[in-house]
C-alpha atoms as a PDB file:
ATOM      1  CA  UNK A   1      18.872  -9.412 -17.374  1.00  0.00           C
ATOM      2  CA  UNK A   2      20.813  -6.848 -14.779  1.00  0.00           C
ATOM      3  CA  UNK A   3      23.190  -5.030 -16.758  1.00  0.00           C
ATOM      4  CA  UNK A   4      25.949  -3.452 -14.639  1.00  0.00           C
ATOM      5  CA  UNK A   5      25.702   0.441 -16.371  1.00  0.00           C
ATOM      6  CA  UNK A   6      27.062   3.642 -15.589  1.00  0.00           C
ATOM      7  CA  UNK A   7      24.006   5.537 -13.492  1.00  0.00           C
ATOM      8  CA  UNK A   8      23.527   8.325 -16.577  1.00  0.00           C
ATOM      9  CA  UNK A   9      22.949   5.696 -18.730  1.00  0.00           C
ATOM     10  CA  UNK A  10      20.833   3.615 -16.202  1.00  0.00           C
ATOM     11  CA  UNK A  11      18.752   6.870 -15.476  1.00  0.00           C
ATOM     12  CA  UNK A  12      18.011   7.422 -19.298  1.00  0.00           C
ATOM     13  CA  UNK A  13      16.950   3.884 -20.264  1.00  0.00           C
ATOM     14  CA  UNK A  14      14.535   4.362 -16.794  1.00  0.00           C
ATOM     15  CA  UNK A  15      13.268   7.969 -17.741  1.00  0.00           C
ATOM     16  CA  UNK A  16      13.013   7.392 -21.830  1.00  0.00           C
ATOM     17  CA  UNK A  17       9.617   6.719 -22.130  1.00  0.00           C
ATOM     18  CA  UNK A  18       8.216   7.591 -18.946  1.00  0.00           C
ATOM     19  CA  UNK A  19       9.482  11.255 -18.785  1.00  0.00           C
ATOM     20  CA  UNK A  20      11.125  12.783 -22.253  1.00  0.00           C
ATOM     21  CA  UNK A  21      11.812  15.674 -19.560  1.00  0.00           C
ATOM     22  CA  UNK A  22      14.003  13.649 -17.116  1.00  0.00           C
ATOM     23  CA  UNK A  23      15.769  11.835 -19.888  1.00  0.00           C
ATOM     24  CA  UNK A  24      17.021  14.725 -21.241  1.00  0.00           C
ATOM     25  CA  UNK A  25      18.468  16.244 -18.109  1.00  0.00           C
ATOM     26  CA  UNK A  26      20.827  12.738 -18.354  1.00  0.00           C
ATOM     27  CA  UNK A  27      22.258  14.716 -21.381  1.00  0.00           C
ATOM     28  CA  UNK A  28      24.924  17.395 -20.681  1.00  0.00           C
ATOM     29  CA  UNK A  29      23.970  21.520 -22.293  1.00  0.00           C
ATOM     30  CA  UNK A  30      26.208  21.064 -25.414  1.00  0.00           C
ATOM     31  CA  UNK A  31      25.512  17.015 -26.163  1.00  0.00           C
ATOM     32  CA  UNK A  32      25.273  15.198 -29.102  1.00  0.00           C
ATOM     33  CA  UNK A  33      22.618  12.920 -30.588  1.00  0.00           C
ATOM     34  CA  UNK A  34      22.887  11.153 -33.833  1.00  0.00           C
ATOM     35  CA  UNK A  35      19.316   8.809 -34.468  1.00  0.00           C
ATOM     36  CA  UNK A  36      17.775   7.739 -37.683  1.00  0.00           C
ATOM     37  CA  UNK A  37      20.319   9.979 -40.076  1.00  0.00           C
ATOM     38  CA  UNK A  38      20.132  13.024 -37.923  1.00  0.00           C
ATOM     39  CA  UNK A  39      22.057  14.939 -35.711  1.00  0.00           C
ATOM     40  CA  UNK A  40      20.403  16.939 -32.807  1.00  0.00           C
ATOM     41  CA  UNK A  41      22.928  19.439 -30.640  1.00  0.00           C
ATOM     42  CA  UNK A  42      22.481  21.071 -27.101  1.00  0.00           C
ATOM     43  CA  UNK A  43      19.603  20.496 -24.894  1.00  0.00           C
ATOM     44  CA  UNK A  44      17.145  22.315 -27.097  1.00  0.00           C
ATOM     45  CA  UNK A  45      17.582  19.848 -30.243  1.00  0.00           C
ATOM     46  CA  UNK A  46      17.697  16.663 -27.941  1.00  0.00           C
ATOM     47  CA  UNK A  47      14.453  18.037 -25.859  1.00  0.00           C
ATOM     48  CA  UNK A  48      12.900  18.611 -29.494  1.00  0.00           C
ATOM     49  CA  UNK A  49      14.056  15.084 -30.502  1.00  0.00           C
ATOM     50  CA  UNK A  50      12.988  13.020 -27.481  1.00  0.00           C
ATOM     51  CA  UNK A  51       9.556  14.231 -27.309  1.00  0.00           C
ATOM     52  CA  UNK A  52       9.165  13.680 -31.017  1.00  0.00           C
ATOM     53  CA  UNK A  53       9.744  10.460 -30.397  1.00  0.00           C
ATOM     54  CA  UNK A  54       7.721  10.108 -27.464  1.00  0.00           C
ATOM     55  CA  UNK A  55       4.700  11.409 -29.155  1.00  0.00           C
ATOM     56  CA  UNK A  56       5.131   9.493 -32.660  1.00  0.00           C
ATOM     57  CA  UNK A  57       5.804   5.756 -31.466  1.00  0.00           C
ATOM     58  CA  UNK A  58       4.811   3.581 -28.367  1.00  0.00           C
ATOM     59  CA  UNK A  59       8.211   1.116 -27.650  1.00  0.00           C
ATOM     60  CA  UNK A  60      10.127  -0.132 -25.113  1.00  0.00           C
ATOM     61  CA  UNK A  61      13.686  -0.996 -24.673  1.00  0.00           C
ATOM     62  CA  UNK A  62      15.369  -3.618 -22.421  1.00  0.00           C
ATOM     63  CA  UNK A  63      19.131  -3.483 -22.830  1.00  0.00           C
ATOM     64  CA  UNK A  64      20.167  -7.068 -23.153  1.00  0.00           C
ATOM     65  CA  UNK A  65      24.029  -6.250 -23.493  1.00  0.00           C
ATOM     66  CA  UNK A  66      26.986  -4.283 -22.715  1.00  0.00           C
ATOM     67  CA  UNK A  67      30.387  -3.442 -23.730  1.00  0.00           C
ATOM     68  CA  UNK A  68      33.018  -0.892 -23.763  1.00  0.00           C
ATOM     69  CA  UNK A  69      34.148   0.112 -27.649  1.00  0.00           C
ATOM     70  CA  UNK A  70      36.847   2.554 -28.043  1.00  0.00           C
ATOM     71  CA  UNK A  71      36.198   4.895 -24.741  1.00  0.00           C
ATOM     72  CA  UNK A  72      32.607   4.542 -25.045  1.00  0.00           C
ATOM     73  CA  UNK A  73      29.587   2.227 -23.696  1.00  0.00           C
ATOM     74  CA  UNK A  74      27.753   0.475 -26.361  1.00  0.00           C
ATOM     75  CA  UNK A  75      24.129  -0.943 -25.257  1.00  0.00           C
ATOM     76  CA  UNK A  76      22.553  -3.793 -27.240  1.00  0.00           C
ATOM     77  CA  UNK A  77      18.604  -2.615 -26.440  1.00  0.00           C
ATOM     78  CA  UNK A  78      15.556  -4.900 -27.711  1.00  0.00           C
ATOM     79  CA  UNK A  79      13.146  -2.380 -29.189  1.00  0.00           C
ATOM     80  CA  UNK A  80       9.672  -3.162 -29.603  1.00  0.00           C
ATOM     81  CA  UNK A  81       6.783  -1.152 -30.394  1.00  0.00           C
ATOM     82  CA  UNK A  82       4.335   0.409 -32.794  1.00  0.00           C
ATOM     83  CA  UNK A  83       7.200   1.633 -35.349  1.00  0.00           C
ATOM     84  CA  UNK A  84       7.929   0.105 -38.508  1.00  0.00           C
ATOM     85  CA  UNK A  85      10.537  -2.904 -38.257  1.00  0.00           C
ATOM     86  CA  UNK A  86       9.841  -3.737 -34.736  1.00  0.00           C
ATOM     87  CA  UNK A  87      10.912  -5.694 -32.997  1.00  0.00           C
ATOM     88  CA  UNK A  88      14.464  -4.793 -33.591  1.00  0.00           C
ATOM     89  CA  UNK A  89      17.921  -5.164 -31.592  1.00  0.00           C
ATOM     90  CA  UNK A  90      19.595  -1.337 -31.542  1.00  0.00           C
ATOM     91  CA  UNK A  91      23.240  -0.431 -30.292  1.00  0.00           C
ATOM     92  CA  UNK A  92      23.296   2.564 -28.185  1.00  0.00           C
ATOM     93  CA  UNK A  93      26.578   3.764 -28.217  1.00  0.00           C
ATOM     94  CA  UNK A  94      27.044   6.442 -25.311  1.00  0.00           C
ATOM     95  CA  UNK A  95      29.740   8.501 -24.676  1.00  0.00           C
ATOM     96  CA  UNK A  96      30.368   9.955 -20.930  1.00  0.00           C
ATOM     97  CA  UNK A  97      31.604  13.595 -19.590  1.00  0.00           C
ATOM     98  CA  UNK A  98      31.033  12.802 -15.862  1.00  0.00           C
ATOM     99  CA  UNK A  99      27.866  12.021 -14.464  1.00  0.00           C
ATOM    100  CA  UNK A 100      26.139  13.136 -18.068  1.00  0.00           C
ATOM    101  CA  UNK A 101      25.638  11.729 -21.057  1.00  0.00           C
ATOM    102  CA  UNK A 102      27.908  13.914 -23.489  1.00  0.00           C
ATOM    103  CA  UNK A 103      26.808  11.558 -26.798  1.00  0.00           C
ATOM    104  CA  UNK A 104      24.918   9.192 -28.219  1.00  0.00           C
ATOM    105  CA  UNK A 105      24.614   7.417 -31.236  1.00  0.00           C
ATOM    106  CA  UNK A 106      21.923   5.059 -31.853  1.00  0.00           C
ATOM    107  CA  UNK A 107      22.289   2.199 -34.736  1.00  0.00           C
ATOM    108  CA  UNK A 108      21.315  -1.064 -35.736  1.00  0.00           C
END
């Protein structure tokens, strides 16, 4: 399925797990990540928390759906891959400052 997305959000669903780098840069300096009960801050804490993640589980993610929730997109991504509970349907909730990604929450 084509989803029609905002390009920051397109970028970092095509960079994720090819290059943590690049899908960091979608992020701006002073973003903010919330994923599995934490909270990473600024470029340093998301770099930190993206190549965690790229080094401790295999997955992939095809968003399936799209919506706009109170100011913000919110991605319905099929996760699958070598973590426990997969397969699983996440909600990426993304919130934009221009052509960056200025949040992101990530929940079932």
């Amino acid at each position: 399925m084509s989803l029609d997305l905002p390009k920051p959000i397109t970028d970092y669903f095509s960079s994720d797990r090819v290059d943590p780098d690049a899908a960091v840069q979608c992020f701006t300096d002073n973003a903010v990540v919330k994923d599995e009960g934490r909270t990473y801050m600024g470029s340093a804490a998301i770099k930190e928390w993206k190549g965690g993640s790229s080094k401790k589980y295999t997955y992939t993610i095809e968003p399936l759906a799209a919506e706009e929730v109170a100011g913000k997109t919110v991605v319905t991504g099929h996760v699958t891959g070598n973590f426990p509970g997969s397969p699983v349907d996440l909600r990426f909730s993304f919130g934009l400052d221009g052509a960056k990604i200025a949040s992101l929450e990530i929940t079932l």
